[in-house]
Every structure is written in structure tokens, then in C-alpha cells.
N, C-alpha and C. Protein backbone atom coordinates (compact mmCIF):
# COMPACT_ATOMS: atom_id res chain seq x y z
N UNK A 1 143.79 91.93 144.30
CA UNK A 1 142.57 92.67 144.13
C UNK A 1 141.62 91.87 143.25
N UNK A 2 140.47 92.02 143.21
CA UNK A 2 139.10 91.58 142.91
C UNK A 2 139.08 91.74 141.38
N UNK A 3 139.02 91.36 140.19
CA UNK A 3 138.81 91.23 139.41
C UNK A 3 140.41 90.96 138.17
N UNK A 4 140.25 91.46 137.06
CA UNK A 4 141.73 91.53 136.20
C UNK A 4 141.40 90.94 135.30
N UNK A 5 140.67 89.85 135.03
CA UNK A 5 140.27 89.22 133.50
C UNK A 5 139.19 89.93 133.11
N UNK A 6 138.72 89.93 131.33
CA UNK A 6 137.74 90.08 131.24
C UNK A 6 136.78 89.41 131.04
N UNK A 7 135.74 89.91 131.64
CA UNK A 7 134.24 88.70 131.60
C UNK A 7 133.97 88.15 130.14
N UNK A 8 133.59 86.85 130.59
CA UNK A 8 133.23 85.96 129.56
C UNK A 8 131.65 86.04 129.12
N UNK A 9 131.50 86.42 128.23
CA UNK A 9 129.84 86.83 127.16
C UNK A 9 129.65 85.36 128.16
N UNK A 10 127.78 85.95 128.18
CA UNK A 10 127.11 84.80 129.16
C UNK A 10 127.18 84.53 130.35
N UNK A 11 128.23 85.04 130.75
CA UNK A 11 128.94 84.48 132.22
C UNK A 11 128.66 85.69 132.84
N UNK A 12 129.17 85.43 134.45
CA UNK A 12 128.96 86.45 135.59
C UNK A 12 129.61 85.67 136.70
N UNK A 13 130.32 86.92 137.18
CA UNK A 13 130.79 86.16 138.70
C UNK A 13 130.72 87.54 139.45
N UNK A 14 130.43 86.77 140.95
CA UNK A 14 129.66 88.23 141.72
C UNK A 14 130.85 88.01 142.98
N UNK A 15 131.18 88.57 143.44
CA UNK A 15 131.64 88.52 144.67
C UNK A 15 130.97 90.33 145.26
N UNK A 16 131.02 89.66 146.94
CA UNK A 16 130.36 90.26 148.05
C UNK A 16 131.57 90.77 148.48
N UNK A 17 132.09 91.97 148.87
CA UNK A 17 132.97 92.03 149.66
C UNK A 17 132.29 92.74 151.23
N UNK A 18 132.79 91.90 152.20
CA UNK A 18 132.27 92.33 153.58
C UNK A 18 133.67 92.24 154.78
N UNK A 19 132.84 92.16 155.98
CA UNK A 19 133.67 91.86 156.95
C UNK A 19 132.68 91.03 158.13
N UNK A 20 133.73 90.81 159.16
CA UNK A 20 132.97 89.97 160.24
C UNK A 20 132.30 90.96 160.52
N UNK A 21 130.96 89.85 161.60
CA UNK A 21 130.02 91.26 162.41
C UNK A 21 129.47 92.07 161.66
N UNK A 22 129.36 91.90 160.56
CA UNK A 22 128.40 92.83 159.91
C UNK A 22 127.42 92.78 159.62
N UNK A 23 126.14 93.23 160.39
CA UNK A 23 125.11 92.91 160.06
C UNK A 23 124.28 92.89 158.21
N UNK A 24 124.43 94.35 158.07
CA UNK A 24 124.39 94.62 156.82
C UNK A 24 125.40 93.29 155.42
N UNK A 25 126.53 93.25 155.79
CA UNK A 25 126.95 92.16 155.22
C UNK A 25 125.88 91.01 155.04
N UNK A 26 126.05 90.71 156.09
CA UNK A 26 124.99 89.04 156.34
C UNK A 26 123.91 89.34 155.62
N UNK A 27 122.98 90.12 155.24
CA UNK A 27 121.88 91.01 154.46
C UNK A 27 121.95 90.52 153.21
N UNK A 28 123.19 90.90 153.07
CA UNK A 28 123.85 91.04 151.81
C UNK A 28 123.66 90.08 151.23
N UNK A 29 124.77 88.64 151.90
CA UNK A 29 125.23 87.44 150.92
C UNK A 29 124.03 86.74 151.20
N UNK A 30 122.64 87.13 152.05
CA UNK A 30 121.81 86.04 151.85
C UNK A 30 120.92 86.33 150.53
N UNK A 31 120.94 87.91 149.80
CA UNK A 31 119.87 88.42 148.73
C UNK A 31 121.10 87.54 147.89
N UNK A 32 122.20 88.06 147.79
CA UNK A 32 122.93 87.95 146.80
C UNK A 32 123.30 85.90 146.65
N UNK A 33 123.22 85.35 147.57
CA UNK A 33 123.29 83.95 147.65
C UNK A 33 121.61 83.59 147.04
N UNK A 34 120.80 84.21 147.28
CA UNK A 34 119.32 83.27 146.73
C UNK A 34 119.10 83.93 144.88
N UNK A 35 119.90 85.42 144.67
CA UNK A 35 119.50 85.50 143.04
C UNK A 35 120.79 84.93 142.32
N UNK A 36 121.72 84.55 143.04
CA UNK A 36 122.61 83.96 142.48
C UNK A 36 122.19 82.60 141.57
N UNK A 37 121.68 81.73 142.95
CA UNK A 37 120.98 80.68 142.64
C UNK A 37 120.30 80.59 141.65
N UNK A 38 119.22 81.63 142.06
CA UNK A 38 117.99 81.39 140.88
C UNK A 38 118.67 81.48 139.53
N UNK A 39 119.61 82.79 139.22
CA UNK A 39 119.87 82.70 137.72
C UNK A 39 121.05 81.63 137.66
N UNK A 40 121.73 81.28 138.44
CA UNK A 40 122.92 80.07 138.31
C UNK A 40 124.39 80.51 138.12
N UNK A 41 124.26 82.08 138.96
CA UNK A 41 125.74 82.64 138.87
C UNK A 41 126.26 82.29 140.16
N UNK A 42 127.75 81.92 139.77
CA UNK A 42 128.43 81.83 140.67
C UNK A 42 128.90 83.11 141.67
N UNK A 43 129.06 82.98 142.94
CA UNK A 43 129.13 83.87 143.49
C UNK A 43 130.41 83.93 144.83
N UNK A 44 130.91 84.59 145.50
CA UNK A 44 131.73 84.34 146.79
C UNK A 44 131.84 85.44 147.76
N UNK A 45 132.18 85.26 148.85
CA UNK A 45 132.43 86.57 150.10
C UNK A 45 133.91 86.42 149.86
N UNK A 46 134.07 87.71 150.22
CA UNK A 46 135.49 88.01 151.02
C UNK A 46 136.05 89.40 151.32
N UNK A 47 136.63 88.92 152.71
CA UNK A 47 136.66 89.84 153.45
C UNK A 47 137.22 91.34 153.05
N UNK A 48 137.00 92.30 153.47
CA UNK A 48 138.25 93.31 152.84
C UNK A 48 139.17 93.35 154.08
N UNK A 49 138.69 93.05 155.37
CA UNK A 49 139.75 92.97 156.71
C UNK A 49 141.00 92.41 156.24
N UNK A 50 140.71 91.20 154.96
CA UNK A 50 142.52 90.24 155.21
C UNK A 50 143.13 90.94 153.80
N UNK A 51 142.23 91.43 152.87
CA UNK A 51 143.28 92.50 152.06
C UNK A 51 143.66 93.77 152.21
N UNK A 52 144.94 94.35 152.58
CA UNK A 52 145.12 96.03 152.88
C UNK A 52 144.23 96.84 151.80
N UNK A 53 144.67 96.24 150.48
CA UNK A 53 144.64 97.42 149.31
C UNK A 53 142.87 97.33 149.13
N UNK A 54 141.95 96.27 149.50
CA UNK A 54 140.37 95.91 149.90
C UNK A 54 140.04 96.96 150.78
N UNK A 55 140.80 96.60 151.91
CA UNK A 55 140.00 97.60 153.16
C UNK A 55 140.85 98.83 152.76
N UNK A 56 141.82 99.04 152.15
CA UNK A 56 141.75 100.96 151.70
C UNK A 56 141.18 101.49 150.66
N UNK A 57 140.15 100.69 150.31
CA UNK A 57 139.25 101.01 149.18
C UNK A 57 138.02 101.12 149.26
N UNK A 58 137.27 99.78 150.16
CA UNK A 58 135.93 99.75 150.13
C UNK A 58 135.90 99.43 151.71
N UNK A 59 136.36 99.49 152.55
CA UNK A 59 136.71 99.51 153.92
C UNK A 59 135.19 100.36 154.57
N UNK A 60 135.23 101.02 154.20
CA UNK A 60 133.93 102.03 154.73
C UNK A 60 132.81 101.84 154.03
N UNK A 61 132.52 101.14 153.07
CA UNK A 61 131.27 101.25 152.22
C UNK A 61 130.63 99.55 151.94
N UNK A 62 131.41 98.14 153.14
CA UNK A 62 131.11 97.25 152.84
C UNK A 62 129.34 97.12 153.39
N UNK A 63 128.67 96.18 153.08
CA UNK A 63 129.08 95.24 152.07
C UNK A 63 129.02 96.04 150.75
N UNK A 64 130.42 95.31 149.74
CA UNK A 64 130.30 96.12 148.40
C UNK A 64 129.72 95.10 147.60
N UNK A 65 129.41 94.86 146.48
CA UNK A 65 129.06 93.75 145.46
C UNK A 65 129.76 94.38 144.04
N UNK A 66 130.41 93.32 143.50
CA UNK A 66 131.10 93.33 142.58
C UNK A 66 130.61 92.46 141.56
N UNK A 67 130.42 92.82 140.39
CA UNK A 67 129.86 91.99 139.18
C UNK A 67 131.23 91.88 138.13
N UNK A 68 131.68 90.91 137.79
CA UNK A 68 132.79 90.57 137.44
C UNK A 68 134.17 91.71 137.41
N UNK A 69 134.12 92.06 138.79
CA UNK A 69 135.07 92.95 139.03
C UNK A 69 135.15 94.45 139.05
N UNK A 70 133.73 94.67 138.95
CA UNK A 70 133.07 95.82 138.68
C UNK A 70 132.47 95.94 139.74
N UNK A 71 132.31 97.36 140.87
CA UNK A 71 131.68 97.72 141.65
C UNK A 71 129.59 98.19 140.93
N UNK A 72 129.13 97.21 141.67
CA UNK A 72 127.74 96.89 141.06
C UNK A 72 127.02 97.89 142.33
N UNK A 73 127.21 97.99 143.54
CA UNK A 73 126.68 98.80 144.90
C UNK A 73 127.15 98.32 146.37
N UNK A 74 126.99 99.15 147.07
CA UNK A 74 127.26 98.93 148.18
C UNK A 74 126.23 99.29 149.17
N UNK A 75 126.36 98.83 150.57
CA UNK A 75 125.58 98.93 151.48
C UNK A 75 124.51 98.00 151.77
N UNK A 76 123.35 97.64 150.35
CA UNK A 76 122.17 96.86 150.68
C UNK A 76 122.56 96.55 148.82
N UNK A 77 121.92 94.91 148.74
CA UNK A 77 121.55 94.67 147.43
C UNK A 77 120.02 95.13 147.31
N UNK A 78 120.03 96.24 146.07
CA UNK A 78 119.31 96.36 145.38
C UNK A 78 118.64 95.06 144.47
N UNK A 79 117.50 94.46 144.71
CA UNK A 79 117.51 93.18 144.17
C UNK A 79 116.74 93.09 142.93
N UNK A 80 116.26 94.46 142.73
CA UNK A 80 115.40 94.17 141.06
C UNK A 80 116.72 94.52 140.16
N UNK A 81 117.54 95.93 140.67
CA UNK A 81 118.33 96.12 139.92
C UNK A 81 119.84 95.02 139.65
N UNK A 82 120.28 94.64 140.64
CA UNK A 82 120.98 93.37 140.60
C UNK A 82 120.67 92.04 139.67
N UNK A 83 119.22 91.96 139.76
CA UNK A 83 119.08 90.74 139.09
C UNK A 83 119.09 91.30 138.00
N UNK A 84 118.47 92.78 137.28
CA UNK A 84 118.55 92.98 136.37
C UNK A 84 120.13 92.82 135.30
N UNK A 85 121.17 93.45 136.37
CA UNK A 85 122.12 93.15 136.22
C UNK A 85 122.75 92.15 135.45
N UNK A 86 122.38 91.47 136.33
CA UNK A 86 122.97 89.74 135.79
C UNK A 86 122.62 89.24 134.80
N UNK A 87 121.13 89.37 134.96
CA UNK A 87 120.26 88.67 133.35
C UNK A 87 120.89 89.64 132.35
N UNK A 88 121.36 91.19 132.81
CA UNK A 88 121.78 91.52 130.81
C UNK A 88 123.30 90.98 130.79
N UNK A 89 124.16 90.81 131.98
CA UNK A 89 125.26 89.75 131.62
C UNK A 89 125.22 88.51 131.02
N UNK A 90 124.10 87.90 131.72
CA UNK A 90 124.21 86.84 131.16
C UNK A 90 123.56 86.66 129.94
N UNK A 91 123.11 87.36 129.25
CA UNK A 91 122.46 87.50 127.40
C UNK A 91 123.27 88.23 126.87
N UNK A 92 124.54 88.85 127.90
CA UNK A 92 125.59 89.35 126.56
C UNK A 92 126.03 88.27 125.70
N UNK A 93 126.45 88.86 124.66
CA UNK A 93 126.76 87.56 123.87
C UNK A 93 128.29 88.11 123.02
């Protein structure tokens, strides 16, 4: 499963969870791939199809977005609130 450490002050890691064929997915990792960039967080997809305990969790509600292991939203990135997101991760200190 998606997360287990705790986040590092400053830092952020985002993962997308989706599946194939998803339109909405694809939506997804392209908002979440360009504010990644801009603020310089690392980011990744993955599927919930190849994890059971993924797809019996967020199976119905992909794409999900996860901010260091934390369910951040699902369906569409919200992109003021997302970036907002990140920038107060990344000035935690």
C-alpha cells in the first residue's frame, strides 16, 4: 500500500493512483505532471488494477491523488487547491 513513512518537512511526494483507459486518469497525471514540475515535486502513477488491497479501496473513485500517502482527492485535480497543497508542504519545516 501507498504510503507508511512519515513525510519529510519540505518534501512532498504525490502519487496518482489510476487505471488503464481512463480518461479522467489521463486528466489527471497531465495537471498533476505540469504542477509537479513547476514546484519540483516528485511525483508517480500507479495502477490500483495490479494491487488487490488498491483496487478494494479506491477502485471506484480513481483517479485518486495522494500527497505523501494521504488521500489529497479524487476524480479531477483540483489545481489551485493542490498546488496550494504542496507549497504548504513544502514550507513545512
Amino acid at each position: 500500500m501507498t504510503g507508511g513513512s512519515a513525510p519529510v518537512p519540505g518534501s512532498a511526494e504525490v502519487t496518482v493512483l489510476t487505471r488503464r483507459e481512463c480518461s479522467l486518469c489521463d486528466k489527471a497525471i497531465d495537471a498533476v505532471r505540469r504542477i509537479c514540475a513547476e514546484l519540483g515535486v516528485s511525483w508517480r502513477p500507479e495502477d490500483v488494477d495490479a494491487d488487490p488491497e488498491l483496487r478494494a479501496e479506491y477502485g471506484d473513485r480513481v483517479p485518486v491523488i495522494l500527497i505523501d500517502g494521504r488521500e489529497h482527492g479524487y476524480w479531477a485535480v483540483e489545481e489551485d487547491r493542490f498546488r496550494a497543497a504542496l507549497q504548504r508542504r513544502l514550507t513545512d519545516r
